[in-house]
C-alpha atoms as a PDB file:
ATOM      1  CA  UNK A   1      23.387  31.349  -9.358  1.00  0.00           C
ATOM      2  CA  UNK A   2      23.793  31.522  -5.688  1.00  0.00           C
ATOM      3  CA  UNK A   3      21.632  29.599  -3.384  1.00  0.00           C
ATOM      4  CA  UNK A   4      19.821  31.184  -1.231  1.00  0.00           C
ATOM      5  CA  UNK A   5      18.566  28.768   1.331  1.00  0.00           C
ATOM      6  CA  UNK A   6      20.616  27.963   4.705  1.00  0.00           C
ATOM      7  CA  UNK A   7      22.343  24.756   4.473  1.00  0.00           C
ATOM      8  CA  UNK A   8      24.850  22.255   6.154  1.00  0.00           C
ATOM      9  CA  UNK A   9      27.756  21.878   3.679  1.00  0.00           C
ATOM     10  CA  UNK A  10      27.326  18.075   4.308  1.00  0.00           C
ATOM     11  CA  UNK A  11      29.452  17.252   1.193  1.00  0.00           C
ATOM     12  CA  UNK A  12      32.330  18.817   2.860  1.00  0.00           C
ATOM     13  CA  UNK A  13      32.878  15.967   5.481  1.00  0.00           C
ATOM     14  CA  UNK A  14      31.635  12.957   3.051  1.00  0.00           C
ATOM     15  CA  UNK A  15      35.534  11.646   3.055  1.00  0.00           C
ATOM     16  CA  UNK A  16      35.725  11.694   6.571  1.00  0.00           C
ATOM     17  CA  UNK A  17      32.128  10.434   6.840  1.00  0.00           C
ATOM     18  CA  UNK A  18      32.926   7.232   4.241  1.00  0.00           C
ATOM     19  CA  UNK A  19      36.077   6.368   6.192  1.00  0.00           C
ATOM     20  CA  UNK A  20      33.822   6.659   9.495  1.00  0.00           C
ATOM     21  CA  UNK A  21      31.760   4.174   7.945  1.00  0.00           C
ATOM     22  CA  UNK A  22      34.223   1.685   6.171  1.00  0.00           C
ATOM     23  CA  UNK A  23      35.938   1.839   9.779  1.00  0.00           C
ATOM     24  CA  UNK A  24      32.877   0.442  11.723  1.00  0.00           C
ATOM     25  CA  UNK A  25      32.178  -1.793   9.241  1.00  0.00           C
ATOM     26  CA  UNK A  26      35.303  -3.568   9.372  1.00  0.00           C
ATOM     27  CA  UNK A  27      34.855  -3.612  12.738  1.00  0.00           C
ATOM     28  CA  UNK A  28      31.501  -5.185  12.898  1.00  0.00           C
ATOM     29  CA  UNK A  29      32.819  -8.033  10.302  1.00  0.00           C
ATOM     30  CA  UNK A  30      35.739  -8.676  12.095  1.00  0.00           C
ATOM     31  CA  UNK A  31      33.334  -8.889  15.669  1.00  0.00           C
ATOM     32  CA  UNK A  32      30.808 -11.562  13.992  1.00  0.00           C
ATOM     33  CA  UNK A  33      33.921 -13.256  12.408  1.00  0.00           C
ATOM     34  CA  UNK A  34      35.728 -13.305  15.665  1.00  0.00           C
ATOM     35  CA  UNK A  35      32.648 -13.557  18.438  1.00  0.00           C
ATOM     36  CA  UNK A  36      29.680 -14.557  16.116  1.00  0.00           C
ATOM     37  CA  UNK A  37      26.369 -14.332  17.869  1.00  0.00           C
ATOM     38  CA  UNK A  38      24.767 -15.676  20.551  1.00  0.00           C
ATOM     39  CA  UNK A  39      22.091 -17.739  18.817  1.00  0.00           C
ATOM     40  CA  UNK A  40      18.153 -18.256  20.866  1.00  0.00           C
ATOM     41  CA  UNK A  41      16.853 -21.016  20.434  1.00  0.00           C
ATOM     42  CA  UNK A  42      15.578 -20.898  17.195  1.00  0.00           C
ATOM     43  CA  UNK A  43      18.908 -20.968  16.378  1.00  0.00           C
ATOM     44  CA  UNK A  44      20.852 -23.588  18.572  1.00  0.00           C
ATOM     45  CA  UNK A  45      17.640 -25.866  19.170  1.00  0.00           C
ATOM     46  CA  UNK A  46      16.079 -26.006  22.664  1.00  0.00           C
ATOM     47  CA  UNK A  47      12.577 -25.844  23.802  1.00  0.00           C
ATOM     48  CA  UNK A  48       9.619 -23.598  25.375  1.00  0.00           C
ATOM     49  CA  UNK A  49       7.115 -23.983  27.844  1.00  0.00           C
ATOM     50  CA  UNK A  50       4.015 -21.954  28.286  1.00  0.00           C
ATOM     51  CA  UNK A  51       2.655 -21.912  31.874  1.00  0.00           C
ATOM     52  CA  UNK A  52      -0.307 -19.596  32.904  1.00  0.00           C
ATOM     53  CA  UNK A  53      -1.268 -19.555  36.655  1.00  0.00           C
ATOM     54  CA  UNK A  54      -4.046 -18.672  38.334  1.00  0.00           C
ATOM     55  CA  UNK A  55      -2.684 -15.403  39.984  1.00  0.00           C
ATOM     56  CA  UNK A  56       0.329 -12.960  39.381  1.00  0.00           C
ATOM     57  CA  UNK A  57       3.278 -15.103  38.487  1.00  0.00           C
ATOM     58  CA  UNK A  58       5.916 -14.977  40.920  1.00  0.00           C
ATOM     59  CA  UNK A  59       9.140 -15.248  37.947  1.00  0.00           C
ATOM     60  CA  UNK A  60      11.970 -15.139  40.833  1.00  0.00           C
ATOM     61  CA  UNK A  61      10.915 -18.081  42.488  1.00  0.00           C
ATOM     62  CA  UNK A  62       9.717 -19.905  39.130  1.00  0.00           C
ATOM     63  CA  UNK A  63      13.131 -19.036  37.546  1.00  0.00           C
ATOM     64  CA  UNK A  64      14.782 -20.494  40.694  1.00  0.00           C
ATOM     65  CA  UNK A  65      12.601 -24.011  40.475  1.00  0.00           C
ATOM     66  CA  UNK A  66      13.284 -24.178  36.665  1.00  0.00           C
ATOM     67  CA  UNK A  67      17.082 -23.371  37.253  1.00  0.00           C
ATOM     68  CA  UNK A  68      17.085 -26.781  39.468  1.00  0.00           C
ATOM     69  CA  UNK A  69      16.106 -28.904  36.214  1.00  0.00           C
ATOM     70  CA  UNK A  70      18.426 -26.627  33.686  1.00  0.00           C
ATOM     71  CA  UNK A  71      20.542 -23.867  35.219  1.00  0.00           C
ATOM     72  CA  UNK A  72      20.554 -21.031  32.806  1.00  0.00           C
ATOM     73  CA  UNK A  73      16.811 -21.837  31.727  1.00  0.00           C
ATOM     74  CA  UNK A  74      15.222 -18.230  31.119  1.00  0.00           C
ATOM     75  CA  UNK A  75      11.721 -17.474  32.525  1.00  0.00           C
ATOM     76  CA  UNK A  76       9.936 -14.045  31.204  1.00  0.00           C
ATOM     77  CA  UNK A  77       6.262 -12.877  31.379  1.00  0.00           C
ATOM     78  CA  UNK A  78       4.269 -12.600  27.909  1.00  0.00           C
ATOM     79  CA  UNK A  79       0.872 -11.061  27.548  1.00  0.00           C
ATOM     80  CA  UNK A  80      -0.747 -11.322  31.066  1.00  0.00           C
ATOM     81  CA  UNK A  81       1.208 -11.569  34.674  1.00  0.00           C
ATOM     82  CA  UNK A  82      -0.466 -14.604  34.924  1.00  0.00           C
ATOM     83  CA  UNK A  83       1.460 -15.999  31.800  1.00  0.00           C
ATOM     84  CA  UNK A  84       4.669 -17.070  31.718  1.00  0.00           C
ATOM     85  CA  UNK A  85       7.265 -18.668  29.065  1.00  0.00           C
ATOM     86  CA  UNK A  86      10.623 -20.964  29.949  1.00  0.00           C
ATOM     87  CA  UNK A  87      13.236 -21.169  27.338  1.00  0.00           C
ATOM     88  CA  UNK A  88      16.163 -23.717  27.493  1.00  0.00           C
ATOM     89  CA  UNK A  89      18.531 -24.670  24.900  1.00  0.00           C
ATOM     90  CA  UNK A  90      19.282 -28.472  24.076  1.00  0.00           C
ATOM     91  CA  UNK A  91      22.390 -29.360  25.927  1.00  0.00           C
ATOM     92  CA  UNK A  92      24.793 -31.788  24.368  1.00  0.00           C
ATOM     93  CA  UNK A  93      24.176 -35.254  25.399  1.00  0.00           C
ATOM     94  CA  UNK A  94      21.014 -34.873  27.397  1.00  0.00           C
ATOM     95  CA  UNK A  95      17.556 -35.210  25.642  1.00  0.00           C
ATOM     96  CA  UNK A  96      15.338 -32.706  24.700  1.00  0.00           C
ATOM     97  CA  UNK A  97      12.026 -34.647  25.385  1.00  0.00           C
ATOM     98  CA  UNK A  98      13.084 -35.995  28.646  1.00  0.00           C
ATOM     99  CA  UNK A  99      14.150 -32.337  29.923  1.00  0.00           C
ATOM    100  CA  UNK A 100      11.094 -30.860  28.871  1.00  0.00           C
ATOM    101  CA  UNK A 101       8.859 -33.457  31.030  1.00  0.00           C
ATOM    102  CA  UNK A 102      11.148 -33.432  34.336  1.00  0.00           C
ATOM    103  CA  UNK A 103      10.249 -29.019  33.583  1.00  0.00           C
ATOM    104  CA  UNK A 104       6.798 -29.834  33.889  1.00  0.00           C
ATOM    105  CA  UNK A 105       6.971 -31.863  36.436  1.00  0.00           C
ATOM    106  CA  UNK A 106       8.494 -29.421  38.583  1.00  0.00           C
ATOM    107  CA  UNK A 107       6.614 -26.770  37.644  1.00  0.00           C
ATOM    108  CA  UNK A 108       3.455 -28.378  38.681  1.00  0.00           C
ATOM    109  CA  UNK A 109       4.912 -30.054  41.601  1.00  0.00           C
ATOM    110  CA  UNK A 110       5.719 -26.445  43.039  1.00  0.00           C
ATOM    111  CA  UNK A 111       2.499 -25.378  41.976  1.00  0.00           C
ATOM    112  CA  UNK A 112      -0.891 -27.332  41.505  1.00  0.00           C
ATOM    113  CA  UNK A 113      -2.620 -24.830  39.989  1.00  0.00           C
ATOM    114  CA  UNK A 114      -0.313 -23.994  37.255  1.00  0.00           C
ATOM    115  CA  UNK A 115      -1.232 -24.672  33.817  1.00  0.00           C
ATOM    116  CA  UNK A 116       0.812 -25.846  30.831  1.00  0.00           C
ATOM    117  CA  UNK A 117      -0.358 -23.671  27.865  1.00  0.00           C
ATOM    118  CA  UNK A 118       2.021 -24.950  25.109  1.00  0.00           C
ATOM    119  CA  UNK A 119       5.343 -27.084  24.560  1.00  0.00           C
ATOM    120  CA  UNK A 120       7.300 -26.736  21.617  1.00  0.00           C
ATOM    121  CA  UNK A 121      10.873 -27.342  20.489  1.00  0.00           C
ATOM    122  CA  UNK A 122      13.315 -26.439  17.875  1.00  0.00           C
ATOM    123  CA  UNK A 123      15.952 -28.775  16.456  1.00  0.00           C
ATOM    124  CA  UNK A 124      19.816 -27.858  15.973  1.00  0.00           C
ATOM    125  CA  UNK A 125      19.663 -28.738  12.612  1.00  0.00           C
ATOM    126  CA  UNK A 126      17.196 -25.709  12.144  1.00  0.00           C
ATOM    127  CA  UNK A 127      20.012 -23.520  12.902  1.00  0.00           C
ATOM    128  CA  UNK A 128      21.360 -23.645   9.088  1.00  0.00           C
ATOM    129  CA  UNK A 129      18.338 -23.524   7.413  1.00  0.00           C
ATOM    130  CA  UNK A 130      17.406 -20.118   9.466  1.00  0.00           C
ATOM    131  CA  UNK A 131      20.890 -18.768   9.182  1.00  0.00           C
ATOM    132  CA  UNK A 132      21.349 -19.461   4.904  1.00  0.00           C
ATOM    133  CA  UNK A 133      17.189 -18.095   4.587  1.00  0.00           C
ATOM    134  CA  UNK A 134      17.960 -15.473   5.913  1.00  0.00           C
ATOM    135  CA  UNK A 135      21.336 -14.740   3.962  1.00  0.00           C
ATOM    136  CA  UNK A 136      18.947 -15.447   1.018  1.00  0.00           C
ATOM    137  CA  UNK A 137      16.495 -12.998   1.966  1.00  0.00           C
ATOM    138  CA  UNK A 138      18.987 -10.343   2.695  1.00  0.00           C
ATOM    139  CA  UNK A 139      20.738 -10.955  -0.940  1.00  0.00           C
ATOM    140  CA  UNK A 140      17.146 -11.007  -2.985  1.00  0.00           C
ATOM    141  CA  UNK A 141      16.469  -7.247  -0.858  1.00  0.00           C
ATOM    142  CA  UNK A 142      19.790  -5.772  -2.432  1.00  0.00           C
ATOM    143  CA  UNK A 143      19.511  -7.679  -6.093  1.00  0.00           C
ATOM    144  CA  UNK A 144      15.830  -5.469  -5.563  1.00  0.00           C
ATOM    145  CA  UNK A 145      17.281  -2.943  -4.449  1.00  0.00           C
ATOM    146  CA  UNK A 146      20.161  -2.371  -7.434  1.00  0.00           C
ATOM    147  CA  UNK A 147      17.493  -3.376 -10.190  1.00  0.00           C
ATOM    148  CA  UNK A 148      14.529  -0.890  -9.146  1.00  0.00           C
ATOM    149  CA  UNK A 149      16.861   1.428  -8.166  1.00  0.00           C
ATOM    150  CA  UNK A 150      19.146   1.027 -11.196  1.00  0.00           C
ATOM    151  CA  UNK A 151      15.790   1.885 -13.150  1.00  0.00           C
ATOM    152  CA  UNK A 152      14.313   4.459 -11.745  1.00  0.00           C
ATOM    153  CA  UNK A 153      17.958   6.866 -11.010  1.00  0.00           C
ATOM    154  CA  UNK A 154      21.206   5.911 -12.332  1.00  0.00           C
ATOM    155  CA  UNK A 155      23.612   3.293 -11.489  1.00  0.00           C
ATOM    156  CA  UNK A 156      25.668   4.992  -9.367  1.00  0.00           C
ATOM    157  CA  UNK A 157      22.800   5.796  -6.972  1.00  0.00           C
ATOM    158  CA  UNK A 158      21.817   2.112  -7.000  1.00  0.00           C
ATOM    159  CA  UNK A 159      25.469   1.565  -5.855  1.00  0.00           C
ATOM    160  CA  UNK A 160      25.099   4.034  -3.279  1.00  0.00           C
ATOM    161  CA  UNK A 161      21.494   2.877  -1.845  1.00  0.00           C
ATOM    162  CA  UNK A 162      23.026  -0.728  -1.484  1.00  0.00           C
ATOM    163  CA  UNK A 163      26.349   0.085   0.080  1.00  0.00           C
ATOM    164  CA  UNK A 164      24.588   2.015   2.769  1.00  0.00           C
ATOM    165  CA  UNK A 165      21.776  -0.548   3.321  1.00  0.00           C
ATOM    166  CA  UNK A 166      24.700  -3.091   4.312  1.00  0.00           C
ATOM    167  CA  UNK A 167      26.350  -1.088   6.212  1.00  0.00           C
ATOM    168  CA  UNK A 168      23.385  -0.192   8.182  1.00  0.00           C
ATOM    169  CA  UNK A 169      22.770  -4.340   8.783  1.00  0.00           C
ATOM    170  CA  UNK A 170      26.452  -4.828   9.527  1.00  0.00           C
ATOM    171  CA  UNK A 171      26.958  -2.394  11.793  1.00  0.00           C
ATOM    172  CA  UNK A 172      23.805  -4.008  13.838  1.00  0.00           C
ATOM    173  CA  UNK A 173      25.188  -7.143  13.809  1.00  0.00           C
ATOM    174  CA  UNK A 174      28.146  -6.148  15.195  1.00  0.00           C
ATOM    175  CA  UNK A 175      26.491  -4.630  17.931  1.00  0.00           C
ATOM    176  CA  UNK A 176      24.696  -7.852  18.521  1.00  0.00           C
ATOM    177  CA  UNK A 177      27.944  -9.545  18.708  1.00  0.00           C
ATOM    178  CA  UNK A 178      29.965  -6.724  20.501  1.00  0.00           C
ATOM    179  CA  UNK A 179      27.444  -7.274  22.941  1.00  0.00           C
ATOM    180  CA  UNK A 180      26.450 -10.576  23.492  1.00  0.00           C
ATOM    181  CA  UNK A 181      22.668  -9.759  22.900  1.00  0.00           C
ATOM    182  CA  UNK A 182      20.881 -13.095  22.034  1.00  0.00           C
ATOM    183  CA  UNK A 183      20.215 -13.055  18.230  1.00  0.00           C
ATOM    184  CA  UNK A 184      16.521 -14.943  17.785  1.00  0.00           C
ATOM    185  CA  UNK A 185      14.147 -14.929  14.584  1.00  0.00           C
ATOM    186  CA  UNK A 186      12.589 -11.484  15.972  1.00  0.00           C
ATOM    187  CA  UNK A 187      16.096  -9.778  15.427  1.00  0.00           C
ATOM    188  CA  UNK A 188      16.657 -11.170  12.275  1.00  0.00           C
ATOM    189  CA  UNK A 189      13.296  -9.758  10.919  1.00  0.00           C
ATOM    190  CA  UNK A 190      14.548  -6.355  12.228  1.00  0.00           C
ATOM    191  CA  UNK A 191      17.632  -6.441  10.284  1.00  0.00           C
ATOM    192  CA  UNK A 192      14.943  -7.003   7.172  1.00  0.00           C
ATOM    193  CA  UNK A 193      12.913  -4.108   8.519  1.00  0.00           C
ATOM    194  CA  UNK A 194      16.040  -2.188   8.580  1.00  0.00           C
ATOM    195  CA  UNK A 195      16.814  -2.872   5.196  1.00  0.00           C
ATOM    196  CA  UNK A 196      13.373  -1.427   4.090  1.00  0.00           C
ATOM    197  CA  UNK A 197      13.099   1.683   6.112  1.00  0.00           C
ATOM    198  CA  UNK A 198      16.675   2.696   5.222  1.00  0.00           C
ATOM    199  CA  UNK A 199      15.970   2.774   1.600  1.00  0.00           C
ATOM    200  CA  UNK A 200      12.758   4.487   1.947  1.00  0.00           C
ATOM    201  CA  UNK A 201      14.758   7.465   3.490  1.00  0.00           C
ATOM    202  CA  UNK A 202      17.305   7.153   1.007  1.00  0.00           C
ATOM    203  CA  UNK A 203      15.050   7.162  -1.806  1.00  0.00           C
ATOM    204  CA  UNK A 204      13.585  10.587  -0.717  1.00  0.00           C
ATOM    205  CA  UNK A 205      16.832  12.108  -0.934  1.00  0.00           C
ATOM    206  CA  UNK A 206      17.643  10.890  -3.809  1.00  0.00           C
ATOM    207  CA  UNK A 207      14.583  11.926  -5.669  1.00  0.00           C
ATOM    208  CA  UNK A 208      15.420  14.989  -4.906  1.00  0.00           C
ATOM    209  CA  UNK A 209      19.061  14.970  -5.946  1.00  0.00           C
ATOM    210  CA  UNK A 210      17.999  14.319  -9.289  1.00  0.00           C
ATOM    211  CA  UNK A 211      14.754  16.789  -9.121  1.00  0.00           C
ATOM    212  CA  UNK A 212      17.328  19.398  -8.425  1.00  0.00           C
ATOM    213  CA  UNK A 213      20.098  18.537 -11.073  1.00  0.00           C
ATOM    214  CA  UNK A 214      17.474  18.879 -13.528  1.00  0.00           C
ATOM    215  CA  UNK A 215      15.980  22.161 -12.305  1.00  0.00           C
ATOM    216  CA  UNK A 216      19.489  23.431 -11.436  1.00  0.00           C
ATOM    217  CA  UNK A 217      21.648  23.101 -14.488  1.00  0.00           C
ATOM    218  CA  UNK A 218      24.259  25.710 -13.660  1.00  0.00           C
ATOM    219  CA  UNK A 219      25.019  24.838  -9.955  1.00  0.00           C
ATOM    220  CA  UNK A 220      27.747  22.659  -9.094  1.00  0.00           C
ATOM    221  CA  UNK A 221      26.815  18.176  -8.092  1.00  0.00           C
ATOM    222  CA  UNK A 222      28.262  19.310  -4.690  1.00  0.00           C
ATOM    223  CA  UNK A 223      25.473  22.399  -4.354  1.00  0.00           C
ATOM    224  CA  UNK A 224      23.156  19.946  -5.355  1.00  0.00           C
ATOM    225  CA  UNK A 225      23.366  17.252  -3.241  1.00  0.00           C
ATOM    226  CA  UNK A 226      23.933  19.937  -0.355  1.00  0.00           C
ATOM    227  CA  UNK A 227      21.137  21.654  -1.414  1.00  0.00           C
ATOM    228  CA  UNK A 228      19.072  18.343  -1.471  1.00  0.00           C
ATOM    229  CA  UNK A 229      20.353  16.922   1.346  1.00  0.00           C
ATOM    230  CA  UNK A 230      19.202  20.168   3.277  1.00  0.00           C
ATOM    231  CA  UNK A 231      15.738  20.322   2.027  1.00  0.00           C
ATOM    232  CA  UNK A 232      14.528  17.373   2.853  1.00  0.00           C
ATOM    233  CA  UNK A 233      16.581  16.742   6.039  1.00  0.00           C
ATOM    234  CA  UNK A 234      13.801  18.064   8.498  1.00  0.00           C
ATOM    235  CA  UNK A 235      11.666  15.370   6.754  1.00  0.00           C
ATOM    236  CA  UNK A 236      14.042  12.633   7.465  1.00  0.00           C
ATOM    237  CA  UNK A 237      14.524  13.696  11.043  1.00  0.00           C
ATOM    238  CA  UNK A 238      10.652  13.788  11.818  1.00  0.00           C
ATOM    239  CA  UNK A 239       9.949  10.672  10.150  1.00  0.00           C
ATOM    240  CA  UNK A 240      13.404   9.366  11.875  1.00  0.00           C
ATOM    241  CA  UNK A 241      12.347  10.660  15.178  1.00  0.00           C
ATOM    242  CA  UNK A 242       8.790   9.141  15.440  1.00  0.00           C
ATOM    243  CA  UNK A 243       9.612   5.791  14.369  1.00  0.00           C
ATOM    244  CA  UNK A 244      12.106   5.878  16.947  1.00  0.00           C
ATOM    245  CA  UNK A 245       9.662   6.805  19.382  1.00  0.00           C
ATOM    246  CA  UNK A 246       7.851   4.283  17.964  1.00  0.00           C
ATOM    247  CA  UNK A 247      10.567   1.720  18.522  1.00  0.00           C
ATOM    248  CA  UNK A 248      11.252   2.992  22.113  1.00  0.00           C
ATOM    249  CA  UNK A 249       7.602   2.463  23.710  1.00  0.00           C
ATOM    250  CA  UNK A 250       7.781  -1.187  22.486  1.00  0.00           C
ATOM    251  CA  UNK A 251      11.260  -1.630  24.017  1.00  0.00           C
ATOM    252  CA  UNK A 252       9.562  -0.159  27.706  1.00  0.00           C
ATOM    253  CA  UNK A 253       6.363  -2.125  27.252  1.00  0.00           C
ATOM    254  CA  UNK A 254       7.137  -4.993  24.900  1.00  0.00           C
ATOM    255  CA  UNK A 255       8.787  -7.091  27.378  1.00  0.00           C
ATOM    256  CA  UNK A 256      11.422  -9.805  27.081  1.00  0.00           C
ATOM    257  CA  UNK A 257      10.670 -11.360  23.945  1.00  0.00           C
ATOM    258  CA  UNK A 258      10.362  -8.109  21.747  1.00  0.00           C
ATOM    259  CA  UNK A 259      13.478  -6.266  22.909  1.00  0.00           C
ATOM    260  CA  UNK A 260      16.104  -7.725  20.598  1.00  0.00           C
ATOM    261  CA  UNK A 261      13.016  -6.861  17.703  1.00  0.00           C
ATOM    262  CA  UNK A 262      13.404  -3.102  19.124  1.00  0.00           C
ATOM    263  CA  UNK A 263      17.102  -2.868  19.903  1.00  0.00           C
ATOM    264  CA  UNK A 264      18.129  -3.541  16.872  1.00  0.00           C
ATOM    265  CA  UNK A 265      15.573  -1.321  15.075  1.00  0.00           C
ATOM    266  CA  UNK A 266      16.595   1.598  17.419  1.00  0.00           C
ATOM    267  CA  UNK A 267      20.441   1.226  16.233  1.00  0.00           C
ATOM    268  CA  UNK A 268      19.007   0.571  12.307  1.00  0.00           C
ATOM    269  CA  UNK A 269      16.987   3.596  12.893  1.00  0.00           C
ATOM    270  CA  UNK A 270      20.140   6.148  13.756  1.00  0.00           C
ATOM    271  CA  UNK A 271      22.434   4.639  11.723  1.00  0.00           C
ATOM    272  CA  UNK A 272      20.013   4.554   8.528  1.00  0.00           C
ATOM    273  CA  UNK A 273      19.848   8.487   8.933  1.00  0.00           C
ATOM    274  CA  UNK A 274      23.280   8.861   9.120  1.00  0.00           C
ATOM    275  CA  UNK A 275      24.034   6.294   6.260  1.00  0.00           C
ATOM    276  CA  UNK A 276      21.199   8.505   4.039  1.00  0.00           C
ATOM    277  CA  UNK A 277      23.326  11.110   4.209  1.00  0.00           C
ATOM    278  CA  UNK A 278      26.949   9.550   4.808  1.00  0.00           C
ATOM    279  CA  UNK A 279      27.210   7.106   2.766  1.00  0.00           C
ATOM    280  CA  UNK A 280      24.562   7.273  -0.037  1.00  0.00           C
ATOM    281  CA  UNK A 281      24.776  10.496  -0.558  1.00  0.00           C
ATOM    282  CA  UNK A 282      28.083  10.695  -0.551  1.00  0.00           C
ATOM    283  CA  UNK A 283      28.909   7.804  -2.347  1.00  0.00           C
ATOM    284  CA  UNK A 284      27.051   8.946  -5.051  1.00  0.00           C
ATOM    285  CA  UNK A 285      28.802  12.160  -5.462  1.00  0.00           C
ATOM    286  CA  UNK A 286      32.421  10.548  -5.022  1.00  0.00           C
ATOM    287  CA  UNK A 287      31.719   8.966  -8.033  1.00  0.00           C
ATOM    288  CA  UNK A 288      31.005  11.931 -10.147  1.00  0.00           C
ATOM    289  CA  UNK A 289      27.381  12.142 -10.530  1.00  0.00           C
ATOM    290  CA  UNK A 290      26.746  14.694 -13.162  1.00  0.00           C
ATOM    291  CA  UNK A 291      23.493  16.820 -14.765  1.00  0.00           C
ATOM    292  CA  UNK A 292      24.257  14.658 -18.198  1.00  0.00           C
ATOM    293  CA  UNK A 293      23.580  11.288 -15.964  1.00  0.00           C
ATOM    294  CA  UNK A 294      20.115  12.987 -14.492  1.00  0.00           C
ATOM    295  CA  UNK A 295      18.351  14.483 -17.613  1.00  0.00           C
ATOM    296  CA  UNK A 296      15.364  13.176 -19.069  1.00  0.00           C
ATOM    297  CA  UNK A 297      16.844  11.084 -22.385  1.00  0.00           C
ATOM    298  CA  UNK A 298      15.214  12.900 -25.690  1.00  0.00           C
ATOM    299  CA  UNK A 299      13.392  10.461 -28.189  1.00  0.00           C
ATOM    300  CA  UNK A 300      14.658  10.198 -31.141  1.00  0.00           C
ATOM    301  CA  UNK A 301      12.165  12.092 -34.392  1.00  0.00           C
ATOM    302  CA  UNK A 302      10.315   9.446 -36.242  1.00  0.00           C
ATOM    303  CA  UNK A 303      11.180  10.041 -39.926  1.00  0.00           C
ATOM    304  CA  UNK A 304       7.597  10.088 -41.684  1.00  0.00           C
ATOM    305  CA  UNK A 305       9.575  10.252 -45.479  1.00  0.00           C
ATOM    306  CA  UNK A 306       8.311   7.735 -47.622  1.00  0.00           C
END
């Protein structure tokens, strides 16, 4: 039976794609190993000040009076000009409390009018909770993953859906830490994101994978997952394509505090539609997948004999 439907032989480039893949992973372990991240403040401790004044903030000259009390302290508008936030980590032998007052003193001191809004503070020690809840949360996701996965396909496709969901997180880390982008809470709950919407496009394709072995019997796994791959590829590329518009207005207009959030969902969002078809996919039929694996399993006759 010959398929009559044009079509990317995608299958013919899934060893190159896989090594592609294993490549850039590597790299991005050996970056976080090497470089790790640079940690906000959620993260390394430190503390933030709200200030809203009672015109348009003027953030060069506030970031210059904060940098007199700590010298890389970050200043960025949030919600209104009027509003800004300060951000300082907790430097090593100075304390926290202290730093935060002499802030406020100079911030009002330059500016009578200016109101404090909010003071908080995280401790260091936070850092390892964060860091091993969010390991956790990452591990429960794929355990998820395998099991529903596992249940509702085969296991090889659970393999497959897992393998690329990593990857996708791994290589964004690595990007994170290639870079030098500060890794907060907000990009960590991107990497989750990415977890999510990378399976959901995965899952699409492989629901029709197996839709397709079972209404194909006499064309070749390779044809299949072609064929499949093809069919619903202008699919993934809309839904890819709006999300990342999506993800692209709230980098422009989010502002400071949102653009790790967005970053990293941009570079989860291309490399989860490659990895759908890359590394899923492929995996999946490096390991064989066959029409015996897909059909529905016959029940057994009930023997009504006495």
């Amino acid at each position: 039976m010959q398929i009559k439907l044009p079509y990317i032989p995608f299958m013919n480039y899934a060893r190159h794609g896989l090594w592609f893949s294993l490549i850039l992973t590597i790299s991005a372990i050996a970056l976080i190993a090497t470089r790790g991240f640079n940690f906000g403040l959620e993260f390394t401790g430190g503390a933030t000040i709200e200030v809203q004044y009672p015109q348009t903030a003027d953030v060069s000259h506030i970031r210059s009076v904060a940098a007199n009390i700590v010298n890389d302290a970050g200043v960025v508008q949030y919600g209104s000009s009027r509003d800004i936030q300060i951000r300082f980590a907790e430097k090593e032998g100075s304390n926290i409390d202290d730093t935060m007052s002499q802030m406020v003193k100079a911030i009002q001191a330059d500016n009578q009018d200016a109101k404090i809004t909010g003071q908080s503070k995280v401790g260091g020690q936070y850092k390892e909770e964060l860091v091993s809840k969010g390991l956790l949360a990452i591990g429960l996701a794929c355990v998820g993953m395998i099991i529903y996965l596992g249940l509702r396909f085969e296991w090889k496709f659970a393999l497959g859906a897992v393998l690329a969901q990593l990857h996708d997180v791994i290589i964004t880390a690595g990007i994170f830490s290639l870079m030098q982008w500060s890794f907060d809470l907000n990009v960590l709950a991107a990497l989750l994101a990415i977890l999510g919407y990378s399976v959901n496009d995965t899952v699409v394709v492989y629901d029709r994978i197996r839709e397709n072995f079972r209404k194909l019997p006499a064309i070749t796994p390779k044809d299949i997952v072609d064929t499949s791959i093809n069919q619903t590829l202008a699919r993934t590329m809309v839904t890819s394509m709006t999300t990342l518009l999506s993800v692209i207005a709230l980098f422009l207009f989010g502002g400071t505090i949102l653009s790790g959030f967005s970053t990293a969902m941009m570079i989860g969002i291309i490399f989860g539609t490659y990895s759908s078809i890359f590394v899923a996919s492929a995996i999946v039929y490096k390991m064989g997948v066959r029409h015996e694996d897909l059909m529905p399993r016959s029940k057994r006759p009930i023997d009504d004999l006495p």
